[in-house]
N, C-alpha and C. Protein backbone atom coordinates (compact mmCIF):
# COMPACT_ATOMS: atom_id res chain seq x y z
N UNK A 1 41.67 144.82 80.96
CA UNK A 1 42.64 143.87 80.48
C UNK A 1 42.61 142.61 81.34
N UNK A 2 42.41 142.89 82.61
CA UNK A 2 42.62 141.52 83.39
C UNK A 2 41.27 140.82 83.23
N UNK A 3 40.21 141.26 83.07
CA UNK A 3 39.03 140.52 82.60
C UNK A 3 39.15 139.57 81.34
N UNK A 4 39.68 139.96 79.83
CA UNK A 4 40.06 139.42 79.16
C UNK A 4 41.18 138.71 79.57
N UNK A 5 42.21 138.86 80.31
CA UNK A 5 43.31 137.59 80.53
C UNK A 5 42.44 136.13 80.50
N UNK A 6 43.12 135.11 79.60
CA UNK A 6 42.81 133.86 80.03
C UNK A 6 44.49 133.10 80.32
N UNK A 7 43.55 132.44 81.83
CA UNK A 7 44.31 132.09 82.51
C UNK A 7 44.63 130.25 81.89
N UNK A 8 43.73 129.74 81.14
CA UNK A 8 43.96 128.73 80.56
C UNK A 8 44.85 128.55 79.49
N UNK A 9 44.70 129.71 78.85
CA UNK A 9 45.65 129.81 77.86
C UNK A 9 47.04 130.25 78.05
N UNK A 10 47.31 130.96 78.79
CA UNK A 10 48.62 131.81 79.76
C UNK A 10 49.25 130.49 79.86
N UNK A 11 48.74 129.51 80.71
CA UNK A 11 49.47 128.19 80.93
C UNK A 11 49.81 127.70 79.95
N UNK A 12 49.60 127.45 78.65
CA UNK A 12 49.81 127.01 77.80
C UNK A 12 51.40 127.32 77.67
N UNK A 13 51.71 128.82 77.36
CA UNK A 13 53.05 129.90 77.06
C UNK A 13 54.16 128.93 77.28
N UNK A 14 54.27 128.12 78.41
CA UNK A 14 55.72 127.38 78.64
C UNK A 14 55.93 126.43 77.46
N UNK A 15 55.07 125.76 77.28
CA UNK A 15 54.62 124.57 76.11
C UNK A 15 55.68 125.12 74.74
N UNK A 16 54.80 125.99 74.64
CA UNK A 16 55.41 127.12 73.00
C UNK A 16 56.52 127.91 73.40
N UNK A 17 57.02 128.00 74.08
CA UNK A 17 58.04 128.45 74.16
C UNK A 17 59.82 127.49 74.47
N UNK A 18 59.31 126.26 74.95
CA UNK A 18 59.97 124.92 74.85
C UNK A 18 60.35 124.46 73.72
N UNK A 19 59.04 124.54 73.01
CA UNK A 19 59.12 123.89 71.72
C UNK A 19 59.94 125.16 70.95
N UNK A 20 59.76 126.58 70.84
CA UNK A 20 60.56 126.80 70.15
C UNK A 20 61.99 127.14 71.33
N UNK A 21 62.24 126.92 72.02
CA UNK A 21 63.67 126.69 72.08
C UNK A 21 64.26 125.77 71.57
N UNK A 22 63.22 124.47 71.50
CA UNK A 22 64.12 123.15 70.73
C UNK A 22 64.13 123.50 69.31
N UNK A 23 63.42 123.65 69.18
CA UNK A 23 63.30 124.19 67.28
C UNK A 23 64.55 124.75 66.43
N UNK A 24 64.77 126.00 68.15
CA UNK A 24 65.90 127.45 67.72
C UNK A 24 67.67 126.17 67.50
N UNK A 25 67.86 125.13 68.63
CA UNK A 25 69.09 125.16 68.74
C UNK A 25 69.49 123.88 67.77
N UNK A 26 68.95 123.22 66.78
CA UNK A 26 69.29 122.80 65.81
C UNK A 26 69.22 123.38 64.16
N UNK A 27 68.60 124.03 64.27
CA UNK A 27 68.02 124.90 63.01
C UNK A 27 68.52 126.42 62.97
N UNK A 28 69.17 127.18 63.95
CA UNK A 28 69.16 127.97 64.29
C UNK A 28 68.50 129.50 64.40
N UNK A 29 68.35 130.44 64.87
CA UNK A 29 67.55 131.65 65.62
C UNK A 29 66.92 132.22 64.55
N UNK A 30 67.77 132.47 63.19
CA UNK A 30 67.69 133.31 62.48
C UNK A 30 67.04 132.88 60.98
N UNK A 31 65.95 133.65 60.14
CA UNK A 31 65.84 133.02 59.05
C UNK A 31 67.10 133.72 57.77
N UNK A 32 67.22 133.19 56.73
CA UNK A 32 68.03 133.10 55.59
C UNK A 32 67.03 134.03 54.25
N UNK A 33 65.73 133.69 54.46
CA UNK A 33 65.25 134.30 53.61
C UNK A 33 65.21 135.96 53.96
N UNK A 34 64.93 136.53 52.91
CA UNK A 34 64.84 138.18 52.87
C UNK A 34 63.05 138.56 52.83
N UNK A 35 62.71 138.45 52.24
CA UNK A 35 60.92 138.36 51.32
C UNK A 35 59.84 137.51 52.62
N UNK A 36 58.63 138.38 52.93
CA UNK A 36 58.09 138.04 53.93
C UNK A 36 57.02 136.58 53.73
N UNK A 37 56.83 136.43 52.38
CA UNK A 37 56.36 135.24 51.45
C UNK A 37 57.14 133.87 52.12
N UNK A 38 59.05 134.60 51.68
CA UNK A 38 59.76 132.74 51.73
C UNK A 38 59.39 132.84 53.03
N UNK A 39 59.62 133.83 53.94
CA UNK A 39 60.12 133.48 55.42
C UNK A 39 59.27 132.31 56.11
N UNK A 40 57.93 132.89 55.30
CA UNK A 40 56.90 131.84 56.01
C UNK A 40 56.75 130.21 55.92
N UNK A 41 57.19 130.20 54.10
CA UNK A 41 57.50 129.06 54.05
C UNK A 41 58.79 128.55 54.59
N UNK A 42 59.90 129.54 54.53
CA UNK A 42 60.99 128.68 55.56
C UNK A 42 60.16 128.04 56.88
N UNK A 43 59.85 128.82 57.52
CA UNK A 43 59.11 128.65 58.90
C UNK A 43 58.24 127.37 58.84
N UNK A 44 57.70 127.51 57.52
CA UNK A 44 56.75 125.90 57.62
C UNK A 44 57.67 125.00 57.77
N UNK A 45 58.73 124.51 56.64
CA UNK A 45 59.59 123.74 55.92
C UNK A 45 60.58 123.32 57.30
N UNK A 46 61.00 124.85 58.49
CA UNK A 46 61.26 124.12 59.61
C UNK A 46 60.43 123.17 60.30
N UNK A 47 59.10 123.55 60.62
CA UNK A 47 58.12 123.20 61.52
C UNK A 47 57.56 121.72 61.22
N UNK A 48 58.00 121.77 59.59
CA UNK A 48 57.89 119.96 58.99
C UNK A 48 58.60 119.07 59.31
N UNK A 49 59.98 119.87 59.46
CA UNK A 49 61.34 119.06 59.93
C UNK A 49 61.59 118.94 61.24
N UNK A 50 60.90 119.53 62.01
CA UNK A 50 60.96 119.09 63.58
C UNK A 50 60.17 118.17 63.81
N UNK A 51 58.90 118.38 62.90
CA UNK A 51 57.81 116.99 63.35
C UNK A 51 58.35 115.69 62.82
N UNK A 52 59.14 115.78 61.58
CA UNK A 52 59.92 114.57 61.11
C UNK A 52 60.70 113.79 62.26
N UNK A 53 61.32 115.28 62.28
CA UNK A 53 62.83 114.59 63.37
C UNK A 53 62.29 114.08 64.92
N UNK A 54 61.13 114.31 65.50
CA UNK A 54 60.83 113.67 66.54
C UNK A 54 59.85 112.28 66.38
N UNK A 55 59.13 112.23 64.47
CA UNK A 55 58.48 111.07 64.80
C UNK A 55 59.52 110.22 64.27
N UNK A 56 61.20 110.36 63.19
CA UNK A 56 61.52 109.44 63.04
C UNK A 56 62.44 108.88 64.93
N UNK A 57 62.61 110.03 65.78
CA UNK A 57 63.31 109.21 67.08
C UNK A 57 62.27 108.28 67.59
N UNK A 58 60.87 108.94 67.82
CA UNK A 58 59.62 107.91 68.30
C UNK A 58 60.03 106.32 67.78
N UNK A 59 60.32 106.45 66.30
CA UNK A 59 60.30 105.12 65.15
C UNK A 59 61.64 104.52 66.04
N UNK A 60 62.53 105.11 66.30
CA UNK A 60 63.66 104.34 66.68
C UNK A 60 63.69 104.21 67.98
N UNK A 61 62.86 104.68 68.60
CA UNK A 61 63.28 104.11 70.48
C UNK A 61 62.07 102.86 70.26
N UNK A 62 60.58 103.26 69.38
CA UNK A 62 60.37 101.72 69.61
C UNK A 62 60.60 100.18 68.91
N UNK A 63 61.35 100.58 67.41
CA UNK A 63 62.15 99.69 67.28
C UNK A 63 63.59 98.78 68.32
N UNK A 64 63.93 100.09 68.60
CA UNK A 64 65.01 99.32 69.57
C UNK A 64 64.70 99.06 71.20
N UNK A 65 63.40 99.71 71.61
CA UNK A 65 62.78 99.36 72.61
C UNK A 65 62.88 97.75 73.18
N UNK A 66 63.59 97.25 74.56
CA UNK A 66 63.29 96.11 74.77
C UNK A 66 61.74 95.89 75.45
N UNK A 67 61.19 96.89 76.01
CA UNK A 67 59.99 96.92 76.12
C UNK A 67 58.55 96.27 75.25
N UNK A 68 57.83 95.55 75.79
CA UNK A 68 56.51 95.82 74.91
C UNK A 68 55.94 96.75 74.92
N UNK A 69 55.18 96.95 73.45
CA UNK A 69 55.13 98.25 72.90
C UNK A 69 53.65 99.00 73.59
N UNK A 70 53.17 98.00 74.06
CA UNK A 70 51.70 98.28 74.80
C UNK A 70 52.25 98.81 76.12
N UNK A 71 53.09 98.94 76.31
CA UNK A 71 53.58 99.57 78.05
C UNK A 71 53.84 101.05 77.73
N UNK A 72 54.38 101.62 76.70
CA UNK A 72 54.52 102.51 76.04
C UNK A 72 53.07 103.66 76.25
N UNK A 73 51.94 103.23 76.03
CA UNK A 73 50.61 103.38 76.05
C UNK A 73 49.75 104.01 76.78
C-alpha cells in the first residue's frame, strides 16, 4: 500500500475538501433527491452554481476594482 501511495496527489486532499466545505455551507450537506440518477444531477446543477457564484463575484470585484486590471494578473 505505501508503494502505491501518491504523495502528489495526497496533497491535493486539502484543495477538495475546502472546496467542498464551501460548497456544503450555502447549499447545504444534504441532497433532496431520493433516485441515484437525480442525485447526480443535483450534484452537477450544484457544482454549476458554485462555479457561477464565484465567476459572477470575480465579475464584481473587477468591475468595482479601483485597481488596474493588469495588476490583478
Amino acid at each position: 500500500m505505501k508503494r502505491s501511495y501518491s504523495k502528489l496527489l495526497y496533497n491535493q486532499r486539502n484543495k477538495d475538501e475546502t472546496i467542498m466545505s464551501v460548497n456544503k455551507r450555502p447549499f447545504g450537506d444534504c441532497l433532496i433527491s431520493r433516485r441515484i440518477r437525480t442525485q447526480s444531477s443535483e450534484l452537477v446543477f450544484r457544482c454549476i452554481t458554485y462555479n457561477m457564484d464565484r465567476l459572477t463575484n470575480l465579475v464584481i470585484l473587477l468591475m468595482f476594482s479601483t485597481k488596474p486590471i493588469l495588476s490583478f494578473f
